[in-house]
Protein backbone atom coordinates (compact mmCIF):
# COMPACT_ATOMS: atom_id res chain seq x y z
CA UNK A 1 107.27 93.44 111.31
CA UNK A 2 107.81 95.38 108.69
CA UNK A 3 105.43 96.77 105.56
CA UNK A 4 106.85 97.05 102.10
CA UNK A 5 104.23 99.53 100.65
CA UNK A 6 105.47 98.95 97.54
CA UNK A 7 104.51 95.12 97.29
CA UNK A 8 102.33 93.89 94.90
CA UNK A 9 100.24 92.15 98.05
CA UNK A 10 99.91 94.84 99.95
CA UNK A 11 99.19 97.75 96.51
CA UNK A 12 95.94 95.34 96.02
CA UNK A 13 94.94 96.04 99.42
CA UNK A 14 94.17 99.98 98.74
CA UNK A 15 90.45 100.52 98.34
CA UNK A 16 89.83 96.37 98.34
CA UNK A 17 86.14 95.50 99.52
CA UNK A 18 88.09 92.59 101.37
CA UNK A 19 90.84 94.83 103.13
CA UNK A 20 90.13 93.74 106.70
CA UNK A 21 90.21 89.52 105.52
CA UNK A 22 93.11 90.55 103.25
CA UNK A 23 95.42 92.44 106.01
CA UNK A 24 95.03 89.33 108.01
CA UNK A 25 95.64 86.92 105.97
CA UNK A 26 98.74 88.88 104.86
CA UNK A 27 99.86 89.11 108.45
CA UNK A 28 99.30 85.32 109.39
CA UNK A 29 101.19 84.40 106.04
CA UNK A 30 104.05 86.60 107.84
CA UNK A 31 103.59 85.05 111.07
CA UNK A 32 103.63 81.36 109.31
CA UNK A 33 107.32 81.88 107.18
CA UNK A 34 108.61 83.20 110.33
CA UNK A 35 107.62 79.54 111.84
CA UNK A 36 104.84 80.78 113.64
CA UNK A 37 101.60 80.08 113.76
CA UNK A 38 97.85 82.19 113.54
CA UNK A 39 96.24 83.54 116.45
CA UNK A 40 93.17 81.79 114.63
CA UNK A 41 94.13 78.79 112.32
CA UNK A 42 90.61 78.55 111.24
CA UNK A 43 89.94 81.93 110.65
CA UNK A 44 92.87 82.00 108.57
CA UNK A 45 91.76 79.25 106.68
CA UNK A 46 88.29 80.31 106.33
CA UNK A 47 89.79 83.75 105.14
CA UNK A 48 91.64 81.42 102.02
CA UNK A 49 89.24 79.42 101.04
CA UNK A 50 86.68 82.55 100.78
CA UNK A 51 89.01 83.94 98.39
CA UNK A 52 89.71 80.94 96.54
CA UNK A 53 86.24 80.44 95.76
């Protein structure tokens, strides 16, 4: 896989509070359009909704 630093995603990452639940959701999304699926589904889920809320 690889990072474009320059992404809008991945800029909000620097210095987030949420960085670790961010990088994996960002990582599962990649996982997912590449027909894949999370290690964790839940997780990954739980990781949304905490940032939906």
């Amino acid at each position: 896989m690889e990072v474009n630093a320059e992404h809008a995603l991945v800029k909000k990452l620097d210095g987030s509070v949420h960085f670790h639940d961010l990088a994996h959701i960002l990582f599962d999304q990649a996982l997912l359009a590449e027909g894949g699926l999370p290690e964790d589904p839940a997780a990954y889920v739980k990781r949304i909704n905490a940032l939906l809320v």
